[in-house]
N, C-alpha and C. Protein backbone atom coordinates (compact mmCIF):
# COMPACT_ATOMS: atom_id res chain seq x y z
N UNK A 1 113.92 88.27 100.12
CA UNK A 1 113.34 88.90 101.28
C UNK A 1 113.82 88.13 102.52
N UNK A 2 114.52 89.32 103.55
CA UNK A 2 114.85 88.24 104.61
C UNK A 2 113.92 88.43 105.74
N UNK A 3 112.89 89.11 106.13
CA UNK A 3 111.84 89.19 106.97
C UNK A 3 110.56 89.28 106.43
N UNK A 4 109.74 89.14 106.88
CA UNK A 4 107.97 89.41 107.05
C UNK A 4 107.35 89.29 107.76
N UNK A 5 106.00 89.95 107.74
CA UNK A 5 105.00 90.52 108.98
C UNK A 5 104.34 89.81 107.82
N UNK A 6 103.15 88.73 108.74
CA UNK A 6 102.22 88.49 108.60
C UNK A 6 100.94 88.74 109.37
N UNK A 7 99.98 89.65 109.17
CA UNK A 7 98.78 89.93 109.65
C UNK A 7 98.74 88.85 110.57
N UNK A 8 98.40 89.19 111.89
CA UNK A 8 98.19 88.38 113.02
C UNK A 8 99.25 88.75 114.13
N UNK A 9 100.15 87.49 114.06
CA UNK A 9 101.15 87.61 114.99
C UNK A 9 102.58 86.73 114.80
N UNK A 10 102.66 86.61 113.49
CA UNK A 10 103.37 85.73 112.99
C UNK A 10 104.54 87.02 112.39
N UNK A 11 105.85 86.87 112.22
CA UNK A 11 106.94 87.19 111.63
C UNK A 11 108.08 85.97 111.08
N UNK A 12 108.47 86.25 109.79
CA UNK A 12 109.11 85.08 109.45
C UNK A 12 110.55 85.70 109.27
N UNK A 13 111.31 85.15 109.71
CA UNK A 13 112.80 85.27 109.47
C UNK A 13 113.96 84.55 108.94
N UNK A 14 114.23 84.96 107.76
CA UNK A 14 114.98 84.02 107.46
C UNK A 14 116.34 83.57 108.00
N UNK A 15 116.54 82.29 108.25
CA UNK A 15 117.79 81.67 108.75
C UNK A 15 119.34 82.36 109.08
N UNK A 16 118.82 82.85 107.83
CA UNK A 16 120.49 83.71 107.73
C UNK A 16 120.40 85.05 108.59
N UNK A 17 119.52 85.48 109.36
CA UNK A 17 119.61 86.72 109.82
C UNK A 17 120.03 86.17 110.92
N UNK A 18 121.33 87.47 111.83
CA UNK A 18 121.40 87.06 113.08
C UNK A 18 121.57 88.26 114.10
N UNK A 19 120.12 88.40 114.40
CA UNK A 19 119.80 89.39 114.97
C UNK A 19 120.28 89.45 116.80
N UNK A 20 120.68 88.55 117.01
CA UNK A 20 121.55 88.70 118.24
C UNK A 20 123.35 89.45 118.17
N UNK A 21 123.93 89.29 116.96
CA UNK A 21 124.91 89.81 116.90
C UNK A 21 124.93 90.63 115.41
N UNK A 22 124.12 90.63 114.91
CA UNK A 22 124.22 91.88 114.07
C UNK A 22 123.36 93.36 114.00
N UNK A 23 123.74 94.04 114.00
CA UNK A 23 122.64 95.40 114.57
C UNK A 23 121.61 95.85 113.32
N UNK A 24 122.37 95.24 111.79
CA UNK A 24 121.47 95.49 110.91
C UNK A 24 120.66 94.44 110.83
N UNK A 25 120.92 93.33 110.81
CA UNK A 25 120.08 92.21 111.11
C UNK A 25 118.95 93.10 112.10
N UNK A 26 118.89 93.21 113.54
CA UNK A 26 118.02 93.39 113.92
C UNK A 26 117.25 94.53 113.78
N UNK A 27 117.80 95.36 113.13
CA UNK A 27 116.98 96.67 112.97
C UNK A 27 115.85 96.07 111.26
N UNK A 28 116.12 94.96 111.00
CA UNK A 28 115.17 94.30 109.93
C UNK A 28 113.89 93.27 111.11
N UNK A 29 113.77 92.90 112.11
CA UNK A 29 113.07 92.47 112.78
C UNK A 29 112.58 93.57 113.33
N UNK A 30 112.97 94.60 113.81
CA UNK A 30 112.68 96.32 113.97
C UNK A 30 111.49 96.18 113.03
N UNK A 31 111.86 96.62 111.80
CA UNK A 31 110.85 96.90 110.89
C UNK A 31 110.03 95.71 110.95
N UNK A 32 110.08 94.78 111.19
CA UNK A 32 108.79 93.71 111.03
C UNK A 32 107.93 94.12 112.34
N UNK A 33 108.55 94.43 113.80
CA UNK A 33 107.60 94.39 114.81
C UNK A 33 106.77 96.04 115.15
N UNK A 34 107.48 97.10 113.78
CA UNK A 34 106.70 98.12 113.83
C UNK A 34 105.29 97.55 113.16
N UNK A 35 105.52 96.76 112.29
CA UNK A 35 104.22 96.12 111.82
C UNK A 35 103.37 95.40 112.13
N UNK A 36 103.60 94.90 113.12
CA UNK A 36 102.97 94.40 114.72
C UNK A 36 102.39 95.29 115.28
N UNK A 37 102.78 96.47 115.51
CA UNK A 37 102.63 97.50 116.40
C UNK A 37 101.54 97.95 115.66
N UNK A 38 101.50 98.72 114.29
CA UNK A 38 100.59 98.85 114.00
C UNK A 38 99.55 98.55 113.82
N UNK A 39 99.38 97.32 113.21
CA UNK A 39 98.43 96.35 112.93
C UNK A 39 97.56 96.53 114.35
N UNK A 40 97.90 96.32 115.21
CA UNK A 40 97.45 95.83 117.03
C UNK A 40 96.78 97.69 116.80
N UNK A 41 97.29 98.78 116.84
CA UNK A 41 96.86 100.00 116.86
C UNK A 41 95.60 100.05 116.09
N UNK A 42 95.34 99.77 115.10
CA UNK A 42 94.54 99.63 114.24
C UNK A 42 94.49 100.80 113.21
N UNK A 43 95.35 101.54 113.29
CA UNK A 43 95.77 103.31 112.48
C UNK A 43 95.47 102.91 110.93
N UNK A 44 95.39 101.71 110.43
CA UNK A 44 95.81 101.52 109.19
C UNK A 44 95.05 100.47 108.51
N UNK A 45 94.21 100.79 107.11
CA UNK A 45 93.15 100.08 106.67
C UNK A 45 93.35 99.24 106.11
N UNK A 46 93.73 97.50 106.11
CA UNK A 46 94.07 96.89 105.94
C UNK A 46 93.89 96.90 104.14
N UNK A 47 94.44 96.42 102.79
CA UNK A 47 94.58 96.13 101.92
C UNK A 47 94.22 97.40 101.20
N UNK A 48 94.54 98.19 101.70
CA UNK A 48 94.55 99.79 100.92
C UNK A 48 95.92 99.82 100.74
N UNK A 49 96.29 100.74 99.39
CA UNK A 49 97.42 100.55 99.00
C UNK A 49 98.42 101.73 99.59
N UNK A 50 97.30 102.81 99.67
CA UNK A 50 97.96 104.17 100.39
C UNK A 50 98.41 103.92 101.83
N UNK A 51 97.49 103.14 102.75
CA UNK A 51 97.61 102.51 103.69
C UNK A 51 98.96 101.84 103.85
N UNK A 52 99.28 100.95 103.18
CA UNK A 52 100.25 100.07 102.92
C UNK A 52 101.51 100.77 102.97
N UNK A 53 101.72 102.29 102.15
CA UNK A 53 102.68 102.92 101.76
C UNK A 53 103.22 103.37 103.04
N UNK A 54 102.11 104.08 103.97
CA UNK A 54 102.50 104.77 105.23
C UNK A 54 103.17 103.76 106.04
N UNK A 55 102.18 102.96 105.99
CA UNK A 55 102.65 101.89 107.20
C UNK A 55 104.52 101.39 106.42
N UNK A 56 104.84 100.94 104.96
CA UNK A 56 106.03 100.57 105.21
C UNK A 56 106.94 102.22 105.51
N UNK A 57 106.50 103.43 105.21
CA UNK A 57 107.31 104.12 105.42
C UNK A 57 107.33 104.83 106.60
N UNK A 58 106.51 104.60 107.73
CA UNK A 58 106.85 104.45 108.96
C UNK A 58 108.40 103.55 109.88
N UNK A 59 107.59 102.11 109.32
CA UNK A 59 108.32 101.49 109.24
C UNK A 59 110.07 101.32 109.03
N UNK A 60 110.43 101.95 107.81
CA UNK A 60 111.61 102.58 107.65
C UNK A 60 111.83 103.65 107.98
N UNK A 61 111.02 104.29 108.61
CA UNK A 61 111.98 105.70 109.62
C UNK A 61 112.45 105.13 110.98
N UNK A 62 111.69 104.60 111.50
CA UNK A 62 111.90 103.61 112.96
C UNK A 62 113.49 102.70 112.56
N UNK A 63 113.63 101.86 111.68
CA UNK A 63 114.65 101.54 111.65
C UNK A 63 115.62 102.26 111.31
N UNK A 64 115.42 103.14 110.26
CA UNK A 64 116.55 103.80 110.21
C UNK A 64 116.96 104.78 111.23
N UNK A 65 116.27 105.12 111.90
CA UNK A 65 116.41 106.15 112.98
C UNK A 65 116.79 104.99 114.21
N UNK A 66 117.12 103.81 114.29
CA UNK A 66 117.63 102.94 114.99
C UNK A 66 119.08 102.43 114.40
N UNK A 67 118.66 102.45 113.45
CA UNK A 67 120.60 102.27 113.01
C UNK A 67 121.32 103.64 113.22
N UNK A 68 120.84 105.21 112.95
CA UNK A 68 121.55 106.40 113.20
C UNK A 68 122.10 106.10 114.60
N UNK A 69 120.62 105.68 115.44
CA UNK A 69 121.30 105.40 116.61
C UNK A 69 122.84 104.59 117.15
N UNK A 70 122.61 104.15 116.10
CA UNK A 70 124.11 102.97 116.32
C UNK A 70 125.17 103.28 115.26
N UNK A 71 124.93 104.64 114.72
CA UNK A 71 125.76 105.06 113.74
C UNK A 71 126.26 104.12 112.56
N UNK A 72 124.96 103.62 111.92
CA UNK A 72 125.20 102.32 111.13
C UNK A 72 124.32 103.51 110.17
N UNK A 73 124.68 103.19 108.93
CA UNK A 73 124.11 103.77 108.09
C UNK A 73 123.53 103.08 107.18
N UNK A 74 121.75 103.51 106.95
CA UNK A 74 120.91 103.08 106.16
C UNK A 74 121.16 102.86 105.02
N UNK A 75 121.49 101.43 104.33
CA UNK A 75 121.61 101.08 103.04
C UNK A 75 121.11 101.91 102.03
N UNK A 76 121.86 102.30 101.18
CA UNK A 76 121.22 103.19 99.95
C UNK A 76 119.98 102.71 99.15
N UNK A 77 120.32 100.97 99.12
CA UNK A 77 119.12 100.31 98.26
C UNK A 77 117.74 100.45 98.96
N UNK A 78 117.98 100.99 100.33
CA UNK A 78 116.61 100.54 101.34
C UNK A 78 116.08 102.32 101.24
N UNK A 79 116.08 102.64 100.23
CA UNK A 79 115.17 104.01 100.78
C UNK A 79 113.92 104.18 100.74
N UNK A 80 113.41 105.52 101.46
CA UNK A 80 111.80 105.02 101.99
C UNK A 80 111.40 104.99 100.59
N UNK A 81 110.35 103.83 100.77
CA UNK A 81 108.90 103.85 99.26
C UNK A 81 108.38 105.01 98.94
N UNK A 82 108.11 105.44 98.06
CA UNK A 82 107.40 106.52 97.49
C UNK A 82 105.71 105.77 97.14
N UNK A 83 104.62 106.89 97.48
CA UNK A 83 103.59 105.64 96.78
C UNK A 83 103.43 105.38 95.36
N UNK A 84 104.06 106.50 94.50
CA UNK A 84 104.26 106.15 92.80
C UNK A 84 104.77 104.86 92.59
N UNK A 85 105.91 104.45 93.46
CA UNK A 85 106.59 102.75 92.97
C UNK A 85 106.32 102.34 93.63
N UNK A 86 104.89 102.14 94.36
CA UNK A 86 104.35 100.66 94.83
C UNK A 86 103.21 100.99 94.93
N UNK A 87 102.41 101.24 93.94
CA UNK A 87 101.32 101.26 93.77
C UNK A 87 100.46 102.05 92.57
N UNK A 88 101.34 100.81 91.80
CA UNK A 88 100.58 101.16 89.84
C UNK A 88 99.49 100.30 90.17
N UNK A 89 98.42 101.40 89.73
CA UNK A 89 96.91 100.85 89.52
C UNK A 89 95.66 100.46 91.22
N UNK A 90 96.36 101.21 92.08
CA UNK A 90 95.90 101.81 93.17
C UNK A 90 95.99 100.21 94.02
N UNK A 91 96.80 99.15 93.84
CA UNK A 91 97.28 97.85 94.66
C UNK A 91 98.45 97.86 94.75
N UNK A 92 98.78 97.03 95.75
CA UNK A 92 100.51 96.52 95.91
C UNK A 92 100.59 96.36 94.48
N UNK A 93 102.27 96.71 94.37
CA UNK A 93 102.31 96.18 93.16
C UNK A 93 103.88 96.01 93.60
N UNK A 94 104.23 95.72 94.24
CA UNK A 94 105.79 95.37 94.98
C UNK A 94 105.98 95.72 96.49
N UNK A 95 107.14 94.79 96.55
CA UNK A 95 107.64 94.74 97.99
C UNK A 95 108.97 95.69 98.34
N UNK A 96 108.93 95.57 99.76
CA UNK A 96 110.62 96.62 99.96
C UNK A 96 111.24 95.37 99.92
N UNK A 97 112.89 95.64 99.57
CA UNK A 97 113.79 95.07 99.34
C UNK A 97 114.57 95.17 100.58
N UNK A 98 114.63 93.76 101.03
CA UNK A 98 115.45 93.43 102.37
C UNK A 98 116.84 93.13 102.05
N UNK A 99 117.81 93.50 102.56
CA UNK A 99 118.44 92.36 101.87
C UNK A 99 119.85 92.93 102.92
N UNK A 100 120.87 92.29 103.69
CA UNK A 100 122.44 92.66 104.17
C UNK A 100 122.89 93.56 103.45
């Protein structure tokens, strides 16, 4: 995982991203500060799993609709979550896959 949103106001990034000169790099801090955004909105019930689903697949329309913008095309591995694969037994039960 090379980003995360942590409830609050915290985002972690890993080292290797370089979101000043790469556009996919930053369209992955994209998706972390839609999760900012939301969170602050309050649209979304914290540790609900359905909850969880919208919010990451919000999330990945915003970025990807920011890379179209830049005619960069959305990684095949990154497609939006479905709530069937992330959420056996009505909890997280996995993360999206970040990755260059």
């Amino acid at each position: 995982m090379l980003a995360m949103y942590l409830h609050g106001n915290t985002i972690f990034l890993d080292d290797r991203l370089d979101v000043h000169g790469n556009d996919y790099h930053t369209s992955i801090l994209l998706h972390e500060l839609v999760h900012y955004v939301q969170q602050q909105s309050g649209r979304f019930r914290e540790g609900d799993c359905d909850s969880w689903v919208k919010e990451e697949q919000e999330a990945f329309r915003v970025q990807a609709a920011w890379l179209r913008e830049r005619t960069i095309s959305f990684p095949q591995h990154h497609q939006i979550p479905r709530r069937e694969h992330l959420c056996a037994g009505g909890s997280r039960s996995g993360t999206a896959p970040l990755q260059p």
